[in-house]
C-alpha atoms as a PDB file:
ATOM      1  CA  UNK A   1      97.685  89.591 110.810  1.00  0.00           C
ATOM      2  CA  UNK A   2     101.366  89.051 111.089  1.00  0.00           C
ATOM      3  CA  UNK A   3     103.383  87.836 107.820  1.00  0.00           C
ATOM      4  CA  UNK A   4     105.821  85.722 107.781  1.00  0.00           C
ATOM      5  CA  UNK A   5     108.404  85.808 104.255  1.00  0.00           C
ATOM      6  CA  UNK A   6     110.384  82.909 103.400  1.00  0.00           C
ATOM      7  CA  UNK A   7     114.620  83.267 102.048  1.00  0.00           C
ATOM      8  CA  UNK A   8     114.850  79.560 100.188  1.00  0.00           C
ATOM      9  CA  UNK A   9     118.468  78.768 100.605  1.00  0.00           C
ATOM     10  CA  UNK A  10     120.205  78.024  97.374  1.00  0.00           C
ATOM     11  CA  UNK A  11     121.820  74.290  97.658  1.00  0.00           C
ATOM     12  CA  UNK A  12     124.311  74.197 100.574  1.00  0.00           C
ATOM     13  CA  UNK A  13     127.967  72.209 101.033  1.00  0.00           C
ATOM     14  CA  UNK A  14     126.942  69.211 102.045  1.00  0.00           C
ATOM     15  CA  UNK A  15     123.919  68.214  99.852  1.00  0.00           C
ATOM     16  CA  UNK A  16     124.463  66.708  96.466  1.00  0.00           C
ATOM     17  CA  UNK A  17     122.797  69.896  94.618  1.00  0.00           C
ATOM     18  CA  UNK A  18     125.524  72.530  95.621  1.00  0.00           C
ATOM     19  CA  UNK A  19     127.622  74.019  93.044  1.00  0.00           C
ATOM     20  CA  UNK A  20     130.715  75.775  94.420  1.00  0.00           C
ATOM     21  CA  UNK A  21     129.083  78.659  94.601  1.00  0.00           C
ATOM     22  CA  UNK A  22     129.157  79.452  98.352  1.00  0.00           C
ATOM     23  CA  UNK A  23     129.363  83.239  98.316  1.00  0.00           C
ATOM     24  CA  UNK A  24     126.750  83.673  96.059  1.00  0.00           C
ATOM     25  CA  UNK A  25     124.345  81.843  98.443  1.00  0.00           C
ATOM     26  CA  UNK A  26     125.021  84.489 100.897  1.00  0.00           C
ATOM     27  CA  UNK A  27     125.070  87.087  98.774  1.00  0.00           C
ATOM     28  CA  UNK A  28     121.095  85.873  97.780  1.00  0.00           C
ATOM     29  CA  UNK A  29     119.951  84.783 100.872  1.00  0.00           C
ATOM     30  CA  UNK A  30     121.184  88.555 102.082  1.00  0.00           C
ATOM     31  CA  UNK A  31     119.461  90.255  99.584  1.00  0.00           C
ATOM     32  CA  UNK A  32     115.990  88.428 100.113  1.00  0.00           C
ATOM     33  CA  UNK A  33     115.639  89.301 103.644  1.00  0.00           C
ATOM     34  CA  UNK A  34     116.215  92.747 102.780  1.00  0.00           C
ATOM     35  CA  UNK A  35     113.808  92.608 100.198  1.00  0.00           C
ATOM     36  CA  UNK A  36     111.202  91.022 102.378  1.00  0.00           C
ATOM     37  CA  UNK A  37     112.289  93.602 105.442  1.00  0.00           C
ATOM     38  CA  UNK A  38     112.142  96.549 103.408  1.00  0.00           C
ATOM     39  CA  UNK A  39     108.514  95.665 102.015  1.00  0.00           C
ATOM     40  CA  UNK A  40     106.913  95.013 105.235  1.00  0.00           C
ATOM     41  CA  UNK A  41     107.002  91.201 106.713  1.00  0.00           C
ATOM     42  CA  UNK A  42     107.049  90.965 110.373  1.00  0.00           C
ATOM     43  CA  UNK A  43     109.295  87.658 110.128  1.00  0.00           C
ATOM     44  CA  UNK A  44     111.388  85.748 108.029  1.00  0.00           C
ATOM     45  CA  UNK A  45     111.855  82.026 108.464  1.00  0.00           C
ATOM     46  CA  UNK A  46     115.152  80.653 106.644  1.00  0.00           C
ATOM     47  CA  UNK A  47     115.147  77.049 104.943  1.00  0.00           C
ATOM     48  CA  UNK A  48     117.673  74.578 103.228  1.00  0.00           C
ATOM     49  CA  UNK A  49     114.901  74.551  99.727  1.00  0.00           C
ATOM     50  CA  UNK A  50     117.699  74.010  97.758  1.00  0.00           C
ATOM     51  CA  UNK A  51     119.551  70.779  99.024  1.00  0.00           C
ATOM     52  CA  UNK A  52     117.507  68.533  96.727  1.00  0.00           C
ATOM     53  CA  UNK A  53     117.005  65.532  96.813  1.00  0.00           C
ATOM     54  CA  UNK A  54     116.419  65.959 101.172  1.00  0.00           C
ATOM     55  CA  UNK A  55     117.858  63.647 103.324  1.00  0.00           C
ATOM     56  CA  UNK A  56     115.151  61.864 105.357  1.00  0.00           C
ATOM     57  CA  UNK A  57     116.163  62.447 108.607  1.00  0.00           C
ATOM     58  CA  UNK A  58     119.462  64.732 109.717  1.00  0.00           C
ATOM     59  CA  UNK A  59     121.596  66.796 107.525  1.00  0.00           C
ATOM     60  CA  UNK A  60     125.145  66.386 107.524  1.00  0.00           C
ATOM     61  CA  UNK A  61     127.301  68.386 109.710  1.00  0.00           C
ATOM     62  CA  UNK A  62     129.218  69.989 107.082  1.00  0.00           C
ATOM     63  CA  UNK A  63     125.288  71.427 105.900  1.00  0.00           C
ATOM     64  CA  UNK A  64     124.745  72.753 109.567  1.00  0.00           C
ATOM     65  CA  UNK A  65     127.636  74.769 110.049  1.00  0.00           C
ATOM     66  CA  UNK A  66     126.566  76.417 106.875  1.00  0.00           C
ATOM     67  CA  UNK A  67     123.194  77.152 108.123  1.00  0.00           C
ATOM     68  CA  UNK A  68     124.517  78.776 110.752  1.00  0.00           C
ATOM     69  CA  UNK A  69     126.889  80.882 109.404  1.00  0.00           C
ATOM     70  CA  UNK A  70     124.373  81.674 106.897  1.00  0.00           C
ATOM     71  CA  UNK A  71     121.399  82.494 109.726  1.00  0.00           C
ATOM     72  CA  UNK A  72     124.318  84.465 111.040  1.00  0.00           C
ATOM     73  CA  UNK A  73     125.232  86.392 108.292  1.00  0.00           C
ATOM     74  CA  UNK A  74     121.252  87.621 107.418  1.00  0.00           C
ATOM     75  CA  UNK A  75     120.831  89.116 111.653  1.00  0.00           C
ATOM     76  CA  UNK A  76     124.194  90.954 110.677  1.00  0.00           C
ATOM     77  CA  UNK A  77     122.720  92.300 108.427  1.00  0.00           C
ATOM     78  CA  UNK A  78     118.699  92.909 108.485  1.00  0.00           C
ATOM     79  CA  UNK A  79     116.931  93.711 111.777  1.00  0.00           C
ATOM     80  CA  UNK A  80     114.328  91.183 111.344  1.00  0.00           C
ATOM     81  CA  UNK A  81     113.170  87.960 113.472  1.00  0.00           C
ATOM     82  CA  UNK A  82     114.264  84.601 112.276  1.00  0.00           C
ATOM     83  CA  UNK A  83     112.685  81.410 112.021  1.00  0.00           C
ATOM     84  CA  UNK A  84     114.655  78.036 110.680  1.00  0.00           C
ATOM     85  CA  UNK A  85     113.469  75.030 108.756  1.00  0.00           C
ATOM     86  CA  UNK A  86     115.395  72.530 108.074  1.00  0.00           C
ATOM     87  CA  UNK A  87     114.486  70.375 105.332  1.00  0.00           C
ATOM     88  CA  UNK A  88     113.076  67.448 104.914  1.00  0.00           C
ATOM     89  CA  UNK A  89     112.285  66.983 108.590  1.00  0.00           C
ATOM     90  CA  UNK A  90     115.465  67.492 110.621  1.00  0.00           C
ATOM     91  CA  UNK A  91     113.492  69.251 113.904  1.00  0.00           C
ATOM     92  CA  UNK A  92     116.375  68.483 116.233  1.00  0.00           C
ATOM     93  CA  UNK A  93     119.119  70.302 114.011  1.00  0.00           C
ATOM     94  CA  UNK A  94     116.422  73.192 113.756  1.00  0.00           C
ATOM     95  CA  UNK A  95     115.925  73.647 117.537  1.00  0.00           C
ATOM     96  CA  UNK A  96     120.003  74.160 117.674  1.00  0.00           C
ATOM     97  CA  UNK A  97     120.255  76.304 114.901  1.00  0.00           C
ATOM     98  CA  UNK A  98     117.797  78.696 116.463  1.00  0.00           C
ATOM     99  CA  UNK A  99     119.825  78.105 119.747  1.00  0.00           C
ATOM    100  CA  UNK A 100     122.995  78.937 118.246  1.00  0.00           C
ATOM    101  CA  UNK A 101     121.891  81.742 116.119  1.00  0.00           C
ATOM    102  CA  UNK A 102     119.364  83.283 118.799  1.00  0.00           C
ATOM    103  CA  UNK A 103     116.498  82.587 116.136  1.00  0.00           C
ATOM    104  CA  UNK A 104     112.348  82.852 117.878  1.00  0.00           C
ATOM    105  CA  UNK A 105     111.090  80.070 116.251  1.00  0.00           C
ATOM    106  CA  UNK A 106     111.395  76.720 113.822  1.00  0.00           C
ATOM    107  CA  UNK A 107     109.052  74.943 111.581  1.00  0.00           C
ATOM    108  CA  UNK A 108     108.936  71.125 111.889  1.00  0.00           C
ATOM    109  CA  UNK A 109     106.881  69.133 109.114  1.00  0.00           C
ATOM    110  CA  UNK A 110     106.239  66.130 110.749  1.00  0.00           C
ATOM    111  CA  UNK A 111     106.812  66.537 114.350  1.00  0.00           C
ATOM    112  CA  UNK A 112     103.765  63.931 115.576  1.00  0.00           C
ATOM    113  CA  UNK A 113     102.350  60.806 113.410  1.00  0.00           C
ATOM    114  CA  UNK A 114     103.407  59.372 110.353  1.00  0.00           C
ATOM    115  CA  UNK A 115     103.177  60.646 106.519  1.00  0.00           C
ATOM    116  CA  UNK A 116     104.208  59.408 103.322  1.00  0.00           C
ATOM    117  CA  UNK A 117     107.007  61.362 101.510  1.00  0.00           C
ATOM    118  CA  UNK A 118     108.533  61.484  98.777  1.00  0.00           C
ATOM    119  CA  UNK A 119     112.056  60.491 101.003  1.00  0.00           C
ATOM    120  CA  UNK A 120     109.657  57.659 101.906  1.00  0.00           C
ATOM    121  CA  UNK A 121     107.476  57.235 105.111  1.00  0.00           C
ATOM    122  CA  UNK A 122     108.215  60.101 107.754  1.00  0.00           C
ATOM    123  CA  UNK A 123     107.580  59.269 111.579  1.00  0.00           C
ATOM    124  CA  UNK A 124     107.222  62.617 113.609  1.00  0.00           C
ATOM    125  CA  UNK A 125     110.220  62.795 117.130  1.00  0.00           C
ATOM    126  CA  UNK A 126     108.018  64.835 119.599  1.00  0.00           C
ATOM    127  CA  UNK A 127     109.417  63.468 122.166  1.00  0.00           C
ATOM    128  CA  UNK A 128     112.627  63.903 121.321  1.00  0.00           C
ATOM    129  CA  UNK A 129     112.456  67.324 120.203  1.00  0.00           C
ATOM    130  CA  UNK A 130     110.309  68.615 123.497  1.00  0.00           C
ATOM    131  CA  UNK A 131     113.183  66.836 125.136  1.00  0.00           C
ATOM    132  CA  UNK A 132     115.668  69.163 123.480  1.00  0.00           C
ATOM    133  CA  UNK A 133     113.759  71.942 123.775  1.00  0.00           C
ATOM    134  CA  UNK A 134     113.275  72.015 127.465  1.00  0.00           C
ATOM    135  CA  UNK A 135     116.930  72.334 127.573  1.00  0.00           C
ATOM    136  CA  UNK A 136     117.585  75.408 125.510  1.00  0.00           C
ATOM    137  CA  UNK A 137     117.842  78.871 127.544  1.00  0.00           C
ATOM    138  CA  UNK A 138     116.478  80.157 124.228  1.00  0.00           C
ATOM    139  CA  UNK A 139     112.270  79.528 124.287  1.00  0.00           C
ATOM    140  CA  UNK A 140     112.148  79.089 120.880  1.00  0.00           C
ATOM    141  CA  UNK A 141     108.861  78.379 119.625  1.00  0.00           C
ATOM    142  CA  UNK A 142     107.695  74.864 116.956  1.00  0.00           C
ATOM    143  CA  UNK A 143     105.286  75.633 114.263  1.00  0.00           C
ATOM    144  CA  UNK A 144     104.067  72.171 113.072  1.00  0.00           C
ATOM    145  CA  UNK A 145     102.698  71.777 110.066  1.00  0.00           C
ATOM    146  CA  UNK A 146      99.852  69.610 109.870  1.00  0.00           C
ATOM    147  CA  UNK A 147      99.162  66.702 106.727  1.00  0.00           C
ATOM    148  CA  UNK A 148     102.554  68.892 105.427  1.00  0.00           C
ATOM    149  CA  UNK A 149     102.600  69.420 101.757  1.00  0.00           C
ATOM    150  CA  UNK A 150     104.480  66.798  99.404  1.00  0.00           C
ATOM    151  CA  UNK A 151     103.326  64.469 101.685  1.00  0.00           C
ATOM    152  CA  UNK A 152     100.243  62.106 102.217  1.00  0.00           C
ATOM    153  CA  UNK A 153      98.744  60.932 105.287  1.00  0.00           C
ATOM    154  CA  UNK A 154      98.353  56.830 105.914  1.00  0.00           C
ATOM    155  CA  UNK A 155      94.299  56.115 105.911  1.00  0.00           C
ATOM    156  CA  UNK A 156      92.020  56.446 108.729  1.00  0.00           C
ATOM    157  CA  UNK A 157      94.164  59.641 109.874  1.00  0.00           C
ATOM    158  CA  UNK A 158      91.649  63.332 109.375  1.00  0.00           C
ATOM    159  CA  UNK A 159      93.070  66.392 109.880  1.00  0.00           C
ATOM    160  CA  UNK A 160      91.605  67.423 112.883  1.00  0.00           C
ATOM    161  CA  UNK A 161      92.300  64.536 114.846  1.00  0.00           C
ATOM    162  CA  UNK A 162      95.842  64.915 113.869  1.00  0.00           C
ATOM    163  CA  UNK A 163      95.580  68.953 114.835  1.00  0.00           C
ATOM    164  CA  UNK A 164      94.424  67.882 118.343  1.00  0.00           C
ATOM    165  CA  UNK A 165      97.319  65.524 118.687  1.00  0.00           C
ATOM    166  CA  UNK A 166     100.077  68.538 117.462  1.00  0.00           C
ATOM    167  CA  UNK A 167      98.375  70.817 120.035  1.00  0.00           C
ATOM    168  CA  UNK A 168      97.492  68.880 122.942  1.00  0.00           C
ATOM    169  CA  UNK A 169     100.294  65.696 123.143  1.00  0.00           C
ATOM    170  CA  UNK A 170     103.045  66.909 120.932  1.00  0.00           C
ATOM    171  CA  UNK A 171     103.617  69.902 122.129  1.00  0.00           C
ATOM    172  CA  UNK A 172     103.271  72.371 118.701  1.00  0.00           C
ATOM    173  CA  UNK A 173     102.593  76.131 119.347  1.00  0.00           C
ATOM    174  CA  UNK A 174     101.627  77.073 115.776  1.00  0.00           C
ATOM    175  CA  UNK A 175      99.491  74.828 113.521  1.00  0.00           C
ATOM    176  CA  UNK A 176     100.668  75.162 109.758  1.00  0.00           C
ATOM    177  CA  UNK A 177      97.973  74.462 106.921  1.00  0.00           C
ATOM    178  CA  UNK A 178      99.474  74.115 103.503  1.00  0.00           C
ATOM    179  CA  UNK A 179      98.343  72.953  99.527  1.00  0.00           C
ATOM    180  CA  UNK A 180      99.351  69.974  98.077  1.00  0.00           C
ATOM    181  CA  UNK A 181     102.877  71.559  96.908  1.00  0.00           C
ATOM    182  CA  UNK A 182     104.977  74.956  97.509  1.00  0.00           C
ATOM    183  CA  UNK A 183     102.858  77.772  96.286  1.00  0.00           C
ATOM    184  CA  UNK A 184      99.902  75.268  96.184  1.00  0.00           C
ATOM    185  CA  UNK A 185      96.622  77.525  97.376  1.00  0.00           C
ATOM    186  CA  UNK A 186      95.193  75.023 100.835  1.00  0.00           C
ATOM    187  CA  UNK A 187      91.888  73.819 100.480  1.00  0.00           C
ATOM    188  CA  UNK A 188      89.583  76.753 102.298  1.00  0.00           C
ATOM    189  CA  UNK A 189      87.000  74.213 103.836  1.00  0.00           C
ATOM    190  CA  UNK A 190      89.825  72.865 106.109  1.00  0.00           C
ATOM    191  CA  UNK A 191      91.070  75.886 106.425  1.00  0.00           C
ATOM    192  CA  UNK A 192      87.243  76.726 108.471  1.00  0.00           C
ATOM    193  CA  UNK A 193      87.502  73.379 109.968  1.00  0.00           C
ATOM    194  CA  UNK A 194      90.588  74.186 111.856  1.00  0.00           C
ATOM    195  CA  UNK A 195      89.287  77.169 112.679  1.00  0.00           C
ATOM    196  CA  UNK A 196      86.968  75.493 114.911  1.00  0.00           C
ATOM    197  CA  UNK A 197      89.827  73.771 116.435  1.00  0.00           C
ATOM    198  CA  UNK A 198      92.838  75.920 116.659  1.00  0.00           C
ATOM    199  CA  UNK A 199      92.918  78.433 119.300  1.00  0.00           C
ATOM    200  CA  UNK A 200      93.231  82.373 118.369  1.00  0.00           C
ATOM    201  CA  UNK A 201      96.778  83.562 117.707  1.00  0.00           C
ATOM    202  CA  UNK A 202      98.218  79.820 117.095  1.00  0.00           C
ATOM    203  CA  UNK A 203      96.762  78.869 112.896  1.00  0.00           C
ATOM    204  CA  UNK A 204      98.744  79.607 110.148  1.00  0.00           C
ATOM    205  CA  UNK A 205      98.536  79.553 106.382  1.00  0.00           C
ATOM    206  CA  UNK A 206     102.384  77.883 104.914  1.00  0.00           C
ATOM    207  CA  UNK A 207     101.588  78.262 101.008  1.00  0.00           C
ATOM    208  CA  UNK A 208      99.858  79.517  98.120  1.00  0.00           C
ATOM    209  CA  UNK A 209      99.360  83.029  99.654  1.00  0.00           C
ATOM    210  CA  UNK A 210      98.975  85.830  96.827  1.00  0.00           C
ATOM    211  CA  UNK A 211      97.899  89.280  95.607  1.00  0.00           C
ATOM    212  CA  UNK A 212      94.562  87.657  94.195  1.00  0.00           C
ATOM    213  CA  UNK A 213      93.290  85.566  97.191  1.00  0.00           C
ATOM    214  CA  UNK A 214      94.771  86.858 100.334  1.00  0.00           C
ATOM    215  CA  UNK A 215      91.475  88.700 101.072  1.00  0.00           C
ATOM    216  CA  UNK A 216      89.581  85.547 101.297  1.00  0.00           C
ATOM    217  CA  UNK A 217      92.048  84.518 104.140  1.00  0.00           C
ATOM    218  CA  UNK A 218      92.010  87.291 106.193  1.00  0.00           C
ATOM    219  CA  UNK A 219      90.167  87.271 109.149  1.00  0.00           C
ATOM    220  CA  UNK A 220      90.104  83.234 109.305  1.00  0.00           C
ATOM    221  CA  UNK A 221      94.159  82.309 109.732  1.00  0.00           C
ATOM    222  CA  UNK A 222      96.477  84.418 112.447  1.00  0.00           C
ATOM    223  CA  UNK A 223      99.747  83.966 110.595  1.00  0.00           C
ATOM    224  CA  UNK A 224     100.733  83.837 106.634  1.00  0.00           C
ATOM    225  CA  UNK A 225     104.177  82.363 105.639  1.00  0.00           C
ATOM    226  CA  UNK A 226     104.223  83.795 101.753  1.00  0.00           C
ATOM    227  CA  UNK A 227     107.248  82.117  99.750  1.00  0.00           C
ATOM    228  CA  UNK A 228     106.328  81.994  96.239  1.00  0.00           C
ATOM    229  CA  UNK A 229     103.988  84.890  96.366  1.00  0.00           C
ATOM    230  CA  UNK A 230     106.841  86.916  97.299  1.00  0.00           C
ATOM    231  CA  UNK A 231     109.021  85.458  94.066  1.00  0.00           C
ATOM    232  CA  UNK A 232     109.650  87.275  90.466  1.00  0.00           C
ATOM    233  CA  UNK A 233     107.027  86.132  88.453  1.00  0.00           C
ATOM    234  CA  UNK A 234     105.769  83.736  91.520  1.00  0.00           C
ATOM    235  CA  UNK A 235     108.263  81.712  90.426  1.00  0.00           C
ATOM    236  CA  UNK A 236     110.358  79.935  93.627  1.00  0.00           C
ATOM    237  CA  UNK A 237     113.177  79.318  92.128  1.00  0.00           C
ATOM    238  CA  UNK A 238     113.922  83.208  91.496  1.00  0.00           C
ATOM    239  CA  UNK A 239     114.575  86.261  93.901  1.00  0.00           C
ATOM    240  CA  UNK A 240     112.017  87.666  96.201  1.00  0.00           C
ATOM    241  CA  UNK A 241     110.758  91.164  94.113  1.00  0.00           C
ATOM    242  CA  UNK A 242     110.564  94.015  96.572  1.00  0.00           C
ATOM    243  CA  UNK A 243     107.366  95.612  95.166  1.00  0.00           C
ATOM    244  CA  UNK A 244     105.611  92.269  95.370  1.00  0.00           C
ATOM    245  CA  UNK A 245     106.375  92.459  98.989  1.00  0.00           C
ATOM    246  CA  UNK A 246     105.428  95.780  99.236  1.00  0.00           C
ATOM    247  CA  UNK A 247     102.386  95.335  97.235  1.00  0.00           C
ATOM    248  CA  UNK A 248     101.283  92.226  99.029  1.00  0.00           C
ATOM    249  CA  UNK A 249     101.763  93.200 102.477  1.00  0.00           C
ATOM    250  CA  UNK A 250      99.720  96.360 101.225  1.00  0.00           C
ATOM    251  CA  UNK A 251      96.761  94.478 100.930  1.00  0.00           C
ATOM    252  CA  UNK A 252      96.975  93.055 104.493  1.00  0.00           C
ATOM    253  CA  UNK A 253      94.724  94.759 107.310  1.00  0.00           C
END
């Protein structure tokens, strides 16, 4: 089972949450990776968490150059494959930061449908962003979440119907399952539902992924992307701990 750990990017120039405190961003971000390398994860996937409140749509360009000189600055540094996310939903400035920074994959939260957000109601770009894609030298791969977390779906939509539209007509090569919230535990009877749907190699679990329950997973999902389980006291807001890492990934078979 391959693990996936998660640097959360303190607030960057550009969104209304940064402080002036650009070197100490890198400095962080640096130092999570590490942590995450040196206890075991196969991948790390980089996001803007802190740029709260998200813009719906595209970030500013002042924000991207700063993503990629921080994406950058973590492959000088740790030997480790890299996967963006661009928060809330930016796919398109995703796809060109992994161009730019020779990154394997992105993460895209609504990339097909429609949900309701708290930046109000999210329609996916599939179209657009297979259109970009297809002219990238880089194959960079989209993980799509699917009924993404902070989020609700309109009525009448079900899971799996939306899970065969992310797989079959929009063009998603992962299939991301999360809780309700970051570090939220998904419910396990979707979990087996997808199961039933997803082909081998392509289902992944996005959040709530700890020491206690990470048993009960394995075997069912292909792919964990651990965030919060990874934090000081589980805490997101805080550093990733090294011998949680260690411990965690430990307990993986």
């Amino acid at each position: 089972m391959r693990v996936i750990g998660v640097v959360h990017l303190k607030a960057l120039p550009g969104s209304p949450s940064y402080e002036s405190n650009l070197e100490q961003i890198y400095k962080l971000a640096i130092q999570d990776a590490q942590s995450l390398k040196l206890g075991g994860v196969d991948s790390v996937i980089i996001e803007n968490f802190g740029d709260t409140p998200f813009v719906k749509d595209s970030i500013s360009k002042l924000t991207l150059s700063h993503f990629v000189n921080i994406v950058n600055e973590i492959k000088r540094n740790v030997d480790i494959e890299v996967g963006i996310n661009v928060l809330r939903n930016d796919g398109e400035s995703a796809l060109s930061i992994a161009d730019a920074t020779k990154s394997s994959f992105v993460r895209i939260n609504i990339l097909s449908g429609t949900m309701y957000t708290d930046q109000g109601i999210i329609e996916g770009k599939a179209n657009e962003i297979l259109k970009l894609k297809n002219t990238l030298d880089n194959k960079i791969e989209i993980y799509s979440d699917v009924f993404v977390k902070h989020a609700v779906p309109p009525p009448g939509y079900t899971i799996e119907n939306q899970t065969e539209e992310l797989l079959y007509r929009a063009g998603a090569d992962k299939i991301i399952i999360t809780g309700d919230g970051t570090g939220k535990e998904i419910d396990y009877d979707e979990l087996k539902k997808l199961r039933e749907i997803v082909p081998e190699g392509r289902l992944v679990i996005g959040s709530g992924i700890n020491e206690s329950n990470i048993k009960k997973y394995q075997g069912i999902a292909d792919i964990l992307i651990i965030g919060t389980g990874f934090k000081i006291d589980h805490d997101v807001s805080k550093q990733v701990e090294f011998e949680r890492v260690k411990n965690l990934i430990d307990k993986v078979e």
